[in-house]
N, C-alpha and C. Protein backbone atom coordinates (compact mmCIF):
# COMPACT_ATOMS: atom_id res chain seq x y z
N UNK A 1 5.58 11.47 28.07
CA UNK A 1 6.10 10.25 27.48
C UNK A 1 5.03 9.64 26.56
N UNK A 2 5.67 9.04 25.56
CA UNK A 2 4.45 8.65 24.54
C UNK A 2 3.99 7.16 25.23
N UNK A 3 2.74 6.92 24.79
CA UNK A 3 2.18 5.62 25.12
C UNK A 3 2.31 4.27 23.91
N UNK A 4 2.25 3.44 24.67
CA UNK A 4 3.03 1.74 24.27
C UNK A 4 1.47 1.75 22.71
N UNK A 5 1.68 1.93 21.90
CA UNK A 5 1.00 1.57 20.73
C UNK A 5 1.47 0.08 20.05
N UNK A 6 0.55 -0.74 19.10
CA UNK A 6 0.35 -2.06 18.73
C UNK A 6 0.95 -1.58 17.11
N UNK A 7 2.14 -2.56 16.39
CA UNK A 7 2.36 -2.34 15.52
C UNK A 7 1.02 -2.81 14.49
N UNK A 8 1.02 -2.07 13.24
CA UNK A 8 0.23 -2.21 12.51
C UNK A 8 0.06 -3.95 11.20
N UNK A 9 1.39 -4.39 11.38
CA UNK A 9 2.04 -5.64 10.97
C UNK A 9 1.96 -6.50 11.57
N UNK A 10 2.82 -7.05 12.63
CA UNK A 10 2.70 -7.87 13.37
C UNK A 10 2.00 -7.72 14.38
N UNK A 11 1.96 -6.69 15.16
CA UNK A 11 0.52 -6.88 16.27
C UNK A 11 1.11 -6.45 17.77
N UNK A 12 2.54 -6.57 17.75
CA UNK A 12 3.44 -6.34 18.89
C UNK A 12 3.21 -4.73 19.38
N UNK A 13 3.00 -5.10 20.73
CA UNK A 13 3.28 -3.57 21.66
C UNK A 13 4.86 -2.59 21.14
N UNK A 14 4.84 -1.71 20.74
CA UNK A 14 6.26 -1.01 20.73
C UNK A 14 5.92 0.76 21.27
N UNK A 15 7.16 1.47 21.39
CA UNK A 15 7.03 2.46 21.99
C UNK A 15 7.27 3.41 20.43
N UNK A 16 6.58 4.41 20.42
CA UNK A 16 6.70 5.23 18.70
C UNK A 16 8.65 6.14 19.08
N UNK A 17 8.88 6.23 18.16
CA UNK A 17 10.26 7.20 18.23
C UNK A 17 9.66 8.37 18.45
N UNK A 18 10.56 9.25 19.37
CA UNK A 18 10.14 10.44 19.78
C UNK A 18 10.37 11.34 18.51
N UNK A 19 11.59 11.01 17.69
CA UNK A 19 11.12 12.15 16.28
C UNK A 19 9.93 11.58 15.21
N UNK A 20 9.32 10.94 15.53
CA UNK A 20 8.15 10.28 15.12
C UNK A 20 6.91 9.84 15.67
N UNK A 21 6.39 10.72 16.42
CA UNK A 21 5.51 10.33 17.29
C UNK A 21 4.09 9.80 16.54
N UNK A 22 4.06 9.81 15.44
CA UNK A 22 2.63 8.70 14.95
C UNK A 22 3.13 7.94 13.59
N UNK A 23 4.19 7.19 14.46
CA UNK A 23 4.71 5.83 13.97
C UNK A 23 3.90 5.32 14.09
N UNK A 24 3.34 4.04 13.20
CA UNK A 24 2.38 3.17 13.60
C UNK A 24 2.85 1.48 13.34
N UNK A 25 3.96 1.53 12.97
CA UNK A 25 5.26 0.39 12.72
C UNK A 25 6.18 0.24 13.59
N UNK A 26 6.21 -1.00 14.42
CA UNK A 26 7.85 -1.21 14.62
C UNK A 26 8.34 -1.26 14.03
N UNK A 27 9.62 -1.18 14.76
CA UNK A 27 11.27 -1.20 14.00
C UNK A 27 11.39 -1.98 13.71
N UNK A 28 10.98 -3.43 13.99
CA UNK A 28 11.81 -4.77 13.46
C UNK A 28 11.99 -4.61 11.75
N UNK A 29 13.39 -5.43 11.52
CA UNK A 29 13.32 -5.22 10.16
C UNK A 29 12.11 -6.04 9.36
N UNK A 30 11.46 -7.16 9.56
CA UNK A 30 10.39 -7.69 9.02
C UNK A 30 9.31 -6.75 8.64
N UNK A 31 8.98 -6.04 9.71
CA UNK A 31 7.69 -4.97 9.24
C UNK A 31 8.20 -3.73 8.86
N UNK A 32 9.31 -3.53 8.79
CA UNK A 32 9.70 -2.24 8.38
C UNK A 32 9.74 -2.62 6.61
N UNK A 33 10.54 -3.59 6.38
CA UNK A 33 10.27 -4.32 5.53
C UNK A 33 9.10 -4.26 4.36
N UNK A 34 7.61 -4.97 5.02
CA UNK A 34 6.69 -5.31 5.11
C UNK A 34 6.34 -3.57 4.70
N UNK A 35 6.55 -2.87 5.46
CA UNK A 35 5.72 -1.02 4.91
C UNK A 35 6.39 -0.88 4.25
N UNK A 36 7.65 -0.87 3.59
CA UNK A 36 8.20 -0.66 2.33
C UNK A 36 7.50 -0.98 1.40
N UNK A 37 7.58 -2.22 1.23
CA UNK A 37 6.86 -3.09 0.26
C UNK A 37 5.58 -2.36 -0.39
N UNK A 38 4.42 -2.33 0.78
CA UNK A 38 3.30 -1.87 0.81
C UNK A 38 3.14 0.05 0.58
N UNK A 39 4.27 0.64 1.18
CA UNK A 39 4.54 1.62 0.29
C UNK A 39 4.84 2.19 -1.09
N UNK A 40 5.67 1.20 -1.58
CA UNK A 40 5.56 0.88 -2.98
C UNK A 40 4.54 0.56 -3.63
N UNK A 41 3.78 -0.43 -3.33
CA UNK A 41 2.65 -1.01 -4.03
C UNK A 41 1.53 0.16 -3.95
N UNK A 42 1.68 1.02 -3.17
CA UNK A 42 0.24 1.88 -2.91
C UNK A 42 1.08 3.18 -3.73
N UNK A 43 2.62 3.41 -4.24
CA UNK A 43 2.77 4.36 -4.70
C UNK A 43 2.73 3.91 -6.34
N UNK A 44 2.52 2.87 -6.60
CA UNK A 44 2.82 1.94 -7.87
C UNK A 44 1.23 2.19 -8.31
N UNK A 45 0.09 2.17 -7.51
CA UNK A 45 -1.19 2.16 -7.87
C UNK A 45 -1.35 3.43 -7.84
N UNK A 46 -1.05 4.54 -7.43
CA UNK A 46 -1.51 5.80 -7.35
C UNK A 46 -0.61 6.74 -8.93
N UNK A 47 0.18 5.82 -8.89
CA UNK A 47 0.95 6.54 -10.38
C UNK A 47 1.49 5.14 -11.50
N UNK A 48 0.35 4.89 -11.84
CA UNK A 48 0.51 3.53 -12.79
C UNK A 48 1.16 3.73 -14.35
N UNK A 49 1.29 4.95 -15.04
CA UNK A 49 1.88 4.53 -16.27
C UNK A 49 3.30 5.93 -16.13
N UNK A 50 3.68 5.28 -14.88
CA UNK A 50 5.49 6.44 -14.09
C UNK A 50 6.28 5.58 -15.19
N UNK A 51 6.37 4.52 -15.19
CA UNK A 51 7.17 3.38 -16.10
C UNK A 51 6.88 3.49 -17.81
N UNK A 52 5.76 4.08 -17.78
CA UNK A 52 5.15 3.44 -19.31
C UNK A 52 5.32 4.78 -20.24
N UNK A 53 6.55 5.75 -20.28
CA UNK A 53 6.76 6.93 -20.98
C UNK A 53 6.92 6.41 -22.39
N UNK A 54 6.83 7.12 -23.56
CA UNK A 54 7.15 6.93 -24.70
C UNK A 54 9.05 6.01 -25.40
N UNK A 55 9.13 6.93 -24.20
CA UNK A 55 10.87 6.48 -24.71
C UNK A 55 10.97 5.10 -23.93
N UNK A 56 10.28 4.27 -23.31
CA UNK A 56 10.44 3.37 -23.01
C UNK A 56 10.23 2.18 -24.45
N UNK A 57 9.42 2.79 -25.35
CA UNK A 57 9.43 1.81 -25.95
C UNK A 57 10.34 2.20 -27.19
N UNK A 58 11.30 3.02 -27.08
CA UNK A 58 12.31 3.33 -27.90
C UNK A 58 13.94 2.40 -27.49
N UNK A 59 14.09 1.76 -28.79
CA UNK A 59 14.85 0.41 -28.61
C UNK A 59 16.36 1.47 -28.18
N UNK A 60 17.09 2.30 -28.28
CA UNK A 60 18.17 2.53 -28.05
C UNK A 60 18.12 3.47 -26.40
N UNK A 61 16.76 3.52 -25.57
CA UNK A 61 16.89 4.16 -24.92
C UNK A 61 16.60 2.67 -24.00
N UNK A 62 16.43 1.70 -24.18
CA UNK A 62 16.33 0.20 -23.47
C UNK A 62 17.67 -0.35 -23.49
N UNK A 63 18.48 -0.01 -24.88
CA UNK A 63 19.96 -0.57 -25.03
C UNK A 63 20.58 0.60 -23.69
N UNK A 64 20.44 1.47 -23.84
CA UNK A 64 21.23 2.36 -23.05
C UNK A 64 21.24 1.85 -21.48
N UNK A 65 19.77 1.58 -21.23
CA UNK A 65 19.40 1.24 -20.08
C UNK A 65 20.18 0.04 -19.37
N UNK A 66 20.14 -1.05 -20.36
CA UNK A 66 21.01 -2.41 -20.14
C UNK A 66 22.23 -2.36 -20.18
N UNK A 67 22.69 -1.30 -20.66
CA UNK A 67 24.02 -1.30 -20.59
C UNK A 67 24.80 -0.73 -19.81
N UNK A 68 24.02 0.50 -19.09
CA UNK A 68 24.41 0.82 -17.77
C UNK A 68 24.09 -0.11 -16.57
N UNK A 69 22.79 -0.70 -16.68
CA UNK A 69 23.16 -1.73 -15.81
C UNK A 69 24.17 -3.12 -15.11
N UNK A 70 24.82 -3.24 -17.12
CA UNK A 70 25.75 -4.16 -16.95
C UNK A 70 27.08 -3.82 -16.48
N UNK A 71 27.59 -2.49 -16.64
CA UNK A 71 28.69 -1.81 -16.08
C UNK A 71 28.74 -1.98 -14.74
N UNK A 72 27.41 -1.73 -14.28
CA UNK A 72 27.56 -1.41 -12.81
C UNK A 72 27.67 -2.69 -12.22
N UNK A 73 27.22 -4.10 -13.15
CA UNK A 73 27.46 -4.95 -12.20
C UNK A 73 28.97 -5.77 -12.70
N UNK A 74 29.47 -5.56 -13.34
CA UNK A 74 30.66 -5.71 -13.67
C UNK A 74 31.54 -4.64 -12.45
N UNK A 75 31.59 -3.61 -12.27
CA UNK A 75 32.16 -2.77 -11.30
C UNK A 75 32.10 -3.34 -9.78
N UNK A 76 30.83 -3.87 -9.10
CA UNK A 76 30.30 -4.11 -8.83
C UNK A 76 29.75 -5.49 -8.02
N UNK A 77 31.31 -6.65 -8.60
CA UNK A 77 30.69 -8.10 -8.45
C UNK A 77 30.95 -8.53 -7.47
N UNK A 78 31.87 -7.53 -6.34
CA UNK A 78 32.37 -8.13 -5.08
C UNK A 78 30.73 -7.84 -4.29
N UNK A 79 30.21 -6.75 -4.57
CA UNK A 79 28.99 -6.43 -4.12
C UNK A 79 27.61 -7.65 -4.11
N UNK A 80 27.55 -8.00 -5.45
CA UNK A 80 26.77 -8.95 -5.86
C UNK A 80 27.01 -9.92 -4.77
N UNK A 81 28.42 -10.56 -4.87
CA UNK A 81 28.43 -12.08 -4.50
C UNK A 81 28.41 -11.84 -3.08
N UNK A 82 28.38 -11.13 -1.87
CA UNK A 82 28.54 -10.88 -0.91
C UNK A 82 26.86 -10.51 -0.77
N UNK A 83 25.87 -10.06 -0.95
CA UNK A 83 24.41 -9.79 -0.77
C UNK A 83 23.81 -11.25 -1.30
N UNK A 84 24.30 -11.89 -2.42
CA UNK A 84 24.06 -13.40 -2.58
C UNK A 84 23.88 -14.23 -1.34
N UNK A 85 25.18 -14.32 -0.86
CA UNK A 85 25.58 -14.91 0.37
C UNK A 85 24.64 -14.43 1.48
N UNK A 86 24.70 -13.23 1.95
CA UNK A 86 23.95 -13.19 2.97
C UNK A 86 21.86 -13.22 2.80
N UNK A 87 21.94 -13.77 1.23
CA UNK A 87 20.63 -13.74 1.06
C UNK A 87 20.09 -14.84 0.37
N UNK A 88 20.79 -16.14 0.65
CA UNK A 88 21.14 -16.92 -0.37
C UNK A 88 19.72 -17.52 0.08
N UNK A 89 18.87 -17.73 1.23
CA UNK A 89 17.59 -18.87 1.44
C UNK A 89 16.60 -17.73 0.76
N UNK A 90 16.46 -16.70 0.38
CA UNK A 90 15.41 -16.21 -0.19
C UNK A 90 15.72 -16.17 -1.50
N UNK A 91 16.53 -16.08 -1.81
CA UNK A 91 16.89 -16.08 -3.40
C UNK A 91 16.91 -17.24 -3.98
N UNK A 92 17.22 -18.73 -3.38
CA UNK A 92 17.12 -19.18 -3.83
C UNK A 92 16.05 -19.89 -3.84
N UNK A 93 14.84 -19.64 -2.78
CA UNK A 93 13.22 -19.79 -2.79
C UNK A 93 12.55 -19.03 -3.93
N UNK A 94 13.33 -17.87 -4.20
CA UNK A 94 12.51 -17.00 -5.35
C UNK A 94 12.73 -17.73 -6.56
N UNK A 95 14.47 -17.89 -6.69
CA UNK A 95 14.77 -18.98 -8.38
C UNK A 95 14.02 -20.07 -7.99
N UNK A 96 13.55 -20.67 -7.17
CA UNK A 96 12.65 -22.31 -7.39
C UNK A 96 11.12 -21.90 -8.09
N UNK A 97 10.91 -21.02 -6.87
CA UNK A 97 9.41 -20.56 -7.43
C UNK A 97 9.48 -20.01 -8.89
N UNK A 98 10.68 -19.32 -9.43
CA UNK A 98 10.51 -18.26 -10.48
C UNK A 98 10.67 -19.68 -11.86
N UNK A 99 11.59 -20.45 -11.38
CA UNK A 99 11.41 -21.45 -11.82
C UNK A 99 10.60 -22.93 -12.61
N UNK A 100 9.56 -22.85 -11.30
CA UNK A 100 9.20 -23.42 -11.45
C UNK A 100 7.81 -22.86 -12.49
N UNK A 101 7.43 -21.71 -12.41
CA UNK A 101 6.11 -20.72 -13.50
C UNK A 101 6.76 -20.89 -14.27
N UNK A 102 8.26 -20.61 -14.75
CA UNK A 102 8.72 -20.47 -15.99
C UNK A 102 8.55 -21.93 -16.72
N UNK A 103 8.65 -23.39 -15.88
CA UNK A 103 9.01 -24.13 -17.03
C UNK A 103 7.56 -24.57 -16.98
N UNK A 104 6.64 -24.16 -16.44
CA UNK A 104 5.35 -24.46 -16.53
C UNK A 104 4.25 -23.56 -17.37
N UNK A 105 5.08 -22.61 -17.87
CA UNK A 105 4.43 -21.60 -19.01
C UNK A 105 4.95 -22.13 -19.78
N UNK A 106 6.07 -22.26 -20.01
CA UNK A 106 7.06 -23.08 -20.93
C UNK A 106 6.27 -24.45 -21.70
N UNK A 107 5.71 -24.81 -21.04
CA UNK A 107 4.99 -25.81 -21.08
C UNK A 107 3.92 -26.22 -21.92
N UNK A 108 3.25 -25.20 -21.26
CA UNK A 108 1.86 -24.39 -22.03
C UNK A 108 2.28 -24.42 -23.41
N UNK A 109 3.25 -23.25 -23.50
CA UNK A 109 3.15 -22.90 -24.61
C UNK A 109 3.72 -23.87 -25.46
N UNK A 110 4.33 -24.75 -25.28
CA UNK A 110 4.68 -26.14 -26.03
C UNK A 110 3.73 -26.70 -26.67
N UNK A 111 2.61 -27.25 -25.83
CA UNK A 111 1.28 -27.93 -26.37
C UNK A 111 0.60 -27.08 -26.65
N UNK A 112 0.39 -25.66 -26.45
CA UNK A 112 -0.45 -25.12 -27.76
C UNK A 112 0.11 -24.79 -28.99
N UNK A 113 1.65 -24.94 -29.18
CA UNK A 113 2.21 -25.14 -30.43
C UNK A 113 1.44 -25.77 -31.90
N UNK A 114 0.97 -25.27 -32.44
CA UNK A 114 0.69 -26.19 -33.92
C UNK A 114 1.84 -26.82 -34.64
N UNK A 115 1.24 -28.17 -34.66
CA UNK A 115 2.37 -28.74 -34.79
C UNK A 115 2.21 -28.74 -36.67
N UNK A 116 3.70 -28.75 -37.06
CA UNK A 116 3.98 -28.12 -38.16
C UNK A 116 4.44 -29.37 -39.67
C-alpha cells in the first residue's frame, strides 16, 4: 500500500493514485488547478518564442485566426453564457481588476499626451 504523502500546494496529507504512484498533488480541484497553471508557466518559459512564428505577424493569418474564433463563439453562445454563470465571482474579479489597469494606463497615457 502506498504511504500518506503531503501535497506539494496546499500542504494536506493525501494518499498518491495507484496508477500514479509519484503523484505529488492532490486531487482537490484548487491544486490541481494551481499545477496546471504552473505547468504552463514552466512550459511557456522553456519554449518562449512557440507563439512568436513569422506568420504571426502576417495580417491575414491574424484575420483568419479571429475569425474562426468568432464562429465558434457564435455556434457556441449557449456554452459561453452557462460557464459565465457558473464562473461569474472570478470573472467578474478579473473585469474589475482588468479594469481597473486599463483605465489607469488609460490615464497615463492621457497626461503624457502633448497637448496640441
Amino acid at each position: 500500500m502506498a504511504e500518506e504523502r503531503s501535497c506539494r500546494i496546499c500542504g494536506k496529507p493525501f494518499l498518491p493514485n495507484k496508477y500514479r504512484p509519484n503523484q505529488t498533488i492532490c486531487s482537490s480541484l484548487e491544486c490541481q488547478y494551481q499545477r496546471q497553471l504552473d505547468n504552463m508557466k514552466t512550459w511557456r518559459g522553456m519554449n518562449p518564442h512557440y507563439f512568436k512564428y513569422k506568420e504571426t505577424q502576417d495580417s491575414s493569418w491574424k484575420e483568419t485566426c479571429r475569425r474562426r474564433s468568432l464562429d465558434w463563439r457564435k455556434k457556441h453562445q449557449e456554452y459561453l453564457k452557462l460557464y459565465r454563470e457558473e464562473h461569474r465571482d472570478r470573472h467578474r474579479n478579473y473585469m474589475r481588476d482588468y479594469m481597473r489597469d486599463y483605465r489607469k494606463q488609460n490615464k497615463l497615457t492621457q497626461e503624457n499626451k502633448p497637448v496640441a
